[in-house]
C-alpha atoms as a PDB file:
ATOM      1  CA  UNK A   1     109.420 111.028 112.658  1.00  0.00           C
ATOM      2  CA  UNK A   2     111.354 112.335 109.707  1.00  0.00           C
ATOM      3  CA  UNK A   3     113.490 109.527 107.690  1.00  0.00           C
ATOM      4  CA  UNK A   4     117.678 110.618 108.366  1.00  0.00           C
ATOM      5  CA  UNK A   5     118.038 110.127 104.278  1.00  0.00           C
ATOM      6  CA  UNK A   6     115.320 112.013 103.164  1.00  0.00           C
ATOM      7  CA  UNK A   7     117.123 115.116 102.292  1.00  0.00           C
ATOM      8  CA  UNK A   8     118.952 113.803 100.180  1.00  0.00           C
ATOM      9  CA  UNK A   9     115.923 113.465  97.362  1.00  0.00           C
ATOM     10  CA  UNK A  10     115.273 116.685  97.701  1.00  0.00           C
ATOM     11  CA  UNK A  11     117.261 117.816  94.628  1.00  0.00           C
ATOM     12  CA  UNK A  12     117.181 114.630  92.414  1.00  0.00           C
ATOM     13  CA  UNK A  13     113.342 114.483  92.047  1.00  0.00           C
ATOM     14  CA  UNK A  14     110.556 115.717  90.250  1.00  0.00           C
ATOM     15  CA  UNK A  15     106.420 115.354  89.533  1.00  0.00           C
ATOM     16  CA  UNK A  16     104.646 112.942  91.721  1.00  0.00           C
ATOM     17  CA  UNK A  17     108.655 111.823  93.814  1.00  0.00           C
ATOM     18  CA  UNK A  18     109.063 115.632  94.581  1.00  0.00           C
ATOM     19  CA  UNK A  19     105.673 115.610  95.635  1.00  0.00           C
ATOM     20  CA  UNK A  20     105.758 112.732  98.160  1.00  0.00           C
ATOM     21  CA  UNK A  21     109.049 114.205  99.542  1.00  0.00           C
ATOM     22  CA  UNK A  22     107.498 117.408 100.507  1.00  0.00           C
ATOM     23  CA  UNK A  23     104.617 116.109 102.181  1.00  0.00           C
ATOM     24  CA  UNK A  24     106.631 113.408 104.078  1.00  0.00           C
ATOM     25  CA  UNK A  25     109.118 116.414 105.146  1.00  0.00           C
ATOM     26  CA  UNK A  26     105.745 118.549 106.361  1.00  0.00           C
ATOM     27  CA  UNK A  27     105.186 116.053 109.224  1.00  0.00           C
ATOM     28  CA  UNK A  28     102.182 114.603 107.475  1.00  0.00           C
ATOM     29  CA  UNK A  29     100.892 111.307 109.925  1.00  0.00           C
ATOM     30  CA  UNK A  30     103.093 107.598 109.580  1.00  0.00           C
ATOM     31  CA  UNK A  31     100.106 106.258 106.958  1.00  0.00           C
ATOM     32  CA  UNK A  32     100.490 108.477 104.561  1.00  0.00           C
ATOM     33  CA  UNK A  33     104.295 108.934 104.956  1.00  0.00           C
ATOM     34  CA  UNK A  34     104.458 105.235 104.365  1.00  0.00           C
ATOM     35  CA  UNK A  35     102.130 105.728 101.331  1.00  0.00           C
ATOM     36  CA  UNK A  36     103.462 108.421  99.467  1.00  0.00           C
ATOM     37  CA  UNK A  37     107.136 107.314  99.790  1.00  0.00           C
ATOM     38  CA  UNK A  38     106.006 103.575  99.180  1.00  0.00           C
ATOM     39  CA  UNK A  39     104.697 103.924  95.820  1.00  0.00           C
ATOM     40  CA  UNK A  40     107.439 105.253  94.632  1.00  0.00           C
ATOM     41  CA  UNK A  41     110.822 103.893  96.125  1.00  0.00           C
ATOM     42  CA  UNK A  42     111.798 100.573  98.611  1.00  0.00           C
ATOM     43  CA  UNK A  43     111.198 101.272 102.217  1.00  0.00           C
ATOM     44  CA  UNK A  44     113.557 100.058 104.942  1.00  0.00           C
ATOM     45  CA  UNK A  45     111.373  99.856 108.436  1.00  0.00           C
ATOM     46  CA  UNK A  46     112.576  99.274 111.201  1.00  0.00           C
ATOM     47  CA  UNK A  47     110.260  97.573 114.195  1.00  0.00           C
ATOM     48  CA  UNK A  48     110.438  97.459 118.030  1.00  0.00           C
ATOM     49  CA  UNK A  49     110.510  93.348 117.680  1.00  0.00           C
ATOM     50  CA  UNK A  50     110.318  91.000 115.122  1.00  0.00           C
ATOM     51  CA  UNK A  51     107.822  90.609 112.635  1.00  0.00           C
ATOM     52  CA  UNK A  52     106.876  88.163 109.433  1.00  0.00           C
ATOM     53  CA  UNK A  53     106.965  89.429 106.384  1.00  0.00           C
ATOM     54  CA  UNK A  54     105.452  87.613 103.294  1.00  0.00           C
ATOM     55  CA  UNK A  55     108.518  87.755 100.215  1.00  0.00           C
ATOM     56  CA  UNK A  56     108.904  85.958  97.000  1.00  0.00           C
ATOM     57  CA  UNK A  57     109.007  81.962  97.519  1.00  0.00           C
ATOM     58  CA  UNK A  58     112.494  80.690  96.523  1.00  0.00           C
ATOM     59  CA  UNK A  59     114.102  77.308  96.910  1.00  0.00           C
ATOM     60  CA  UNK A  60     116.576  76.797  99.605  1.00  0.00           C
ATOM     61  CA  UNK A  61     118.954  73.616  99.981  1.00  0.00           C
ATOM     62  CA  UNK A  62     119.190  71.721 103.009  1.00  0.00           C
ATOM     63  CA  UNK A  63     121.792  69.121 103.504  1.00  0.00           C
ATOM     64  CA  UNK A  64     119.873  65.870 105.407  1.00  0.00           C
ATOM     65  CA  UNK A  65     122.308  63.196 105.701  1.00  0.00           C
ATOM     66  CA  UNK A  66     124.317  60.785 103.186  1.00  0.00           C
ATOM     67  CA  UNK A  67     124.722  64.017 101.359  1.00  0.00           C
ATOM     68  CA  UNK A  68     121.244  64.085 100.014  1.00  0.00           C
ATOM     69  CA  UNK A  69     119.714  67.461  99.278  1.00  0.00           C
ATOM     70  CA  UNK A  70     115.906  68.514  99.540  1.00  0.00           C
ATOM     71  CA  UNK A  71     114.200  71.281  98.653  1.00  0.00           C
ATOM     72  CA  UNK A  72     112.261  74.077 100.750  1.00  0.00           C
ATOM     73  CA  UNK A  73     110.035  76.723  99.838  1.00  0.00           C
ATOM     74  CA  UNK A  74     110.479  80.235 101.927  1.00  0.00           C
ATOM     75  CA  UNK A  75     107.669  81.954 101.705  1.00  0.00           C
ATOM     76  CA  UNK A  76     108.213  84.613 104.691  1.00  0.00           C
ATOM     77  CA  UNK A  77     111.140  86.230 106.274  1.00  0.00           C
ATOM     78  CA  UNK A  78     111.224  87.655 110.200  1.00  0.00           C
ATOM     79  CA  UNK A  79     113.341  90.175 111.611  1.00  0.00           C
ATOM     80  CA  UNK A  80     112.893  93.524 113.130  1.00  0.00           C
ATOM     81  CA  UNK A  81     114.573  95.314 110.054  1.00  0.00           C
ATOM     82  CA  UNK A  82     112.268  94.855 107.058  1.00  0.00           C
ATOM     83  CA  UNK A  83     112.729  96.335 103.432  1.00  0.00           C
ATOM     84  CA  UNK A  84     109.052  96.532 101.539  1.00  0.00           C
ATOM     85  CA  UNK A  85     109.725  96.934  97.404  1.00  0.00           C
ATOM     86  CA  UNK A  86     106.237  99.016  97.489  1.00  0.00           C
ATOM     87  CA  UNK A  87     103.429  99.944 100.477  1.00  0.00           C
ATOM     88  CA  UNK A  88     100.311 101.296  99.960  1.00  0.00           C
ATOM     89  CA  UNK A  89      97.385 102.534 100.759  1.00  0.00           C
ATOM     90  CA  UNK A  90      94.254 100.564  99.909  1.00  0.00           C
ATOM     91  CA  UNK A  91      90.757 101.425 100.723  1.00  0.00           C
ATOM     92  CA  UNK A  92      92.083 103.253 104.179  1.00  0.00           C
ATOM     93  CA  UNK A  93      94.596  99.912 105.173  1.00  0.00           C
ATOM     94  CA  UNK A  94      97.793 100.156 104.820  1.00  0.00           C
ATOM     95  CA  UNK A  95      98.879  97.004 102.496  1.00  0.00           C
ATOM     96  CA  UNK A  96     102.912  95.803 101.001  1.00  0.00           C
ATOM     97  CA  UNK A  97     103.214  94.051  98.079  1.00  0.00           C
ATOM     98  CA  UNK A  98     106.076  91.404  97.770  1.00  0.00           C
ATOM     99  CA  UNK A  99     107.278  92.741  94.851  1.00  0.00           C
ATOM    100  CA  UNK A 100     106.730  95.742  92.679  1.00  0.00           C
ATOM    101  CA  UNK A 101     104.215  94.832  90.058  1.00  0.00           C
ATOM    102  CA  UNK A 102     102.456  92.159  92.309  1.00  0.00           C
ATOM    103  CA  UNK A 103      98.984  91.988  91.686  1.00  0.00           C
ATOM    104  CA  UNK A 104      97.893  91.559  95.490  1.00  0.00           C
ATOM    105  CA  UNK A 105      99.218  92.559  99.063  1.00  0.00           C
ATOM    106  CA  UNK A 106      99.541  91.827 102.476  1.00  0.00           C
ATOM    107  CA  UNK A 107      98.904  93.771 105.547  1.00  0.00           C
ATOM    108  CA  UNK A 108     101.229  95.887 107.131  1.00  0.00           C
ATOM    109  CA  UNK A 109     102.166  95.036 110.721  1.00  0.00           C
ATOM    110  CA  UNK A 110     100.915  97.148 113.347  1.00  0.00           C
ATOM    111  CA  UNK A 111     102.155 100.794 112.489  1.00  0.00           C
ATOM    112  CA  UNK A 112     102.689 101.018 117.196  1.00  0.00           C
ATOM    113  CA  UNK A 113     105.571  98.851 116.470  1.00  0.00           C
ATOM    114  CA  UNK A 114     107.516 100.947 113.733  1.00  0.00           C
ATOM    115  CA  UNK A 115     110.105 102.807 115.303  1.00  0.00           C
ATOM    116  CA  UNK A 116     111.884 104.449 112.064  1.00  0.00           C
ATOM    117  CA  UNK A 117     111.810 104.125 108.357  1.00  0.00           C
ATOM    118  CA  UNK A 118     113.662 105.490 105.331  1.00  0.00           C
ATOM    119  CA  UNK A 119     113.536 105.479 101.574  1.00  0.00           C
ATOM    120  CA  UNK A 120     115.929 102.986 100.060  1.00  0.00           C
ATOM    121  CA  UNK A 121     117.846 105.700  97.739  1.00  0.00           C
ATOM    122  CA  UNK A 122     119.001 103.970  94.569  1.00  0.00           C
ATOM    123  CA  UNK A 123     123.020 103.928  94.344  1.00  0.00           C
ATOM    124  CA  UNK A 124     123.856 106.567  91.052  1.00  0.00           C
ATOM    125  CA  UNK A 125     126.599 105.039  88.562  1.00  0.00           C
ATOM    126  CA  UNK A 126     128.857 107.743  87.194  1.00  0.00           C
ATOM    127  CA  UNK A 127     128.388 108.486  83.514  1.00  0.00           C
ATOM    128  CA  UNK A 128     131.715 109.772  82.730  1.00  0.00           C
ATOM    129  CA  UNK A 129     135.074 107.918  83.070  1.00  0.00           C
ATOM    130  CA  UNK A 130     138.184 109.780  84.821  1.00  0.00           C
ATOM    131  CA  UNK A 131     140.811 109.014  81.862  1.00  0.00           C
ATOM    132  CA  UNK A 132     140.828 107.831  78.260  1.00  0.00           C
ATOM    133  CA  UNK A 133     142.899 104.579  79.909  1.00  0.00           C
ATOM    134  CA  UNK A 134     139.658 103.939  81.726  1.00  0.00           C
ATOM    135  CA  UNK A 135     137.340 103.849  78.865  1.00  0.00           C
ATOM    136  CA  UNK A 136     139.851 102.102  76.619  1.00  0.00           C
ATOM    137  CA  UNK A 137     140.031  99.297  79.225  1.00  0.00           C
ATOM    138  CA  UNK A 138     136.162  98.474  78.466  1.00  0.00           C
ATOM    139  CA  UNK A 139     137.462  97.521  74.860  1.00  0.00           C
ATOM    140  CA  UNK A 140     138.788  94.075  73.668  1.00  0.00           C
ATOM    141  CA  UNK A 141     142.196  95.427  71.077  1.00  0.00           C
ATOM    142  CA  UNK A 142     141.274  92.601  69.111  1.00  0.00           C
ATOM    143  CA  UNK A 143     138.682  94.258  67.817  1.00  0.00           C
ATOM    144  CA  UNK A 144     139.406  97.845  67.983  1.00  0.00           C
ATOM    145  CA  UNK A 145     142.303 100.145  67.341  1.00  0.00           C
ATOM    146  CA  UNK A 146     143.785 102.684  70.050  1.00  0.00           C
ATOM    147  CA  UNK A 147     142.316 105.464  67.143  1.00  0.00           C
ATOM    148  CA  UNK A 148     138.901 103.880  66.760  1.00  0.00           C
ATOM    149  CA  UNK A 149     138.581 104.629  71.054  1.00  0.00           C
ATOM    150  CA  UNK A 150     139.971 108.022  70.890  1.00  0.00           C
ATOM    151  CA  UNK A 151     137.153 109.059  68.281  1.00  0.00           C
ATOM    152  CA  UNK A 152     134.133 107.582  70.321  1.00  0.00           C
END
């Protein structure tokens, strides 16, 4: 199973990224696939039925009555759609780290109940603006003149 989005790395990468591309689009087995892309993007799986996935604790609000509020630590999230920020192979199990630079991991659920996964591709901001009006709108005229923009 080949991710649908894969292709379109295929020109923007280099080194060790153009490297895990290839081998993922050689047909290499679901472990490493997982690895290789994994180390170096986000990972969106998706899973034949839902699964718990360790994340980042954060605080959520909850109403209780007399308008009150508490607070209450999520610690896990479950769904069959699942986005990893890095998976990897450690000492032959496959392991996903709540966030990027975390210093441990959990284990990955059963790889039977994957049914497709894809690189999340990072969206690409435009460098260039269409008119001079454009980039003159990102200026405050208090500050600068119209001939101060059209220089820069």
């Amino acid at each position: 199973m080949i991710p649908e989005n894969l292709l379109l790395l295929v020109g923007l990468v280099s080194g060790d990224q153009a490297t895990a591309v290839e081998k993922v689009l050689k047909g290499c087995p679901l472990v490493e696939a997982l690895d290789a892309l994994g180390r170096h993007w986000k990972v969106k799986v998706w899973f034949s039925q839902e699964v718990e996935i360790r994340t980042i604790s954060h605080v959520i609000n909850r109403e209780v009555k007399e308008g009150y509020t508490s607070k209450t630590w999520k610690s896990y999230n479950i769904s069959n759609v699942q986005v990893f920020n890095s998976i990897l192979l450690h000492h032959g199990t496959l392991v996903y780290k709540a966030t990027r630079n975390a210093r441990h991991g959990y284990y990955f659920p059963s790889l039977e109940l994957v049914t497709r996964y894809e690189p999340v591709i990072p969206v690409q901001t435009k460098d260039e603006f269409s008119s001079l009006a454009e980039f003159a709108s990102h200026f405050d005229r208090r500050f600068i003149t119209e001939s101060e923009i059209q220089k820069l």
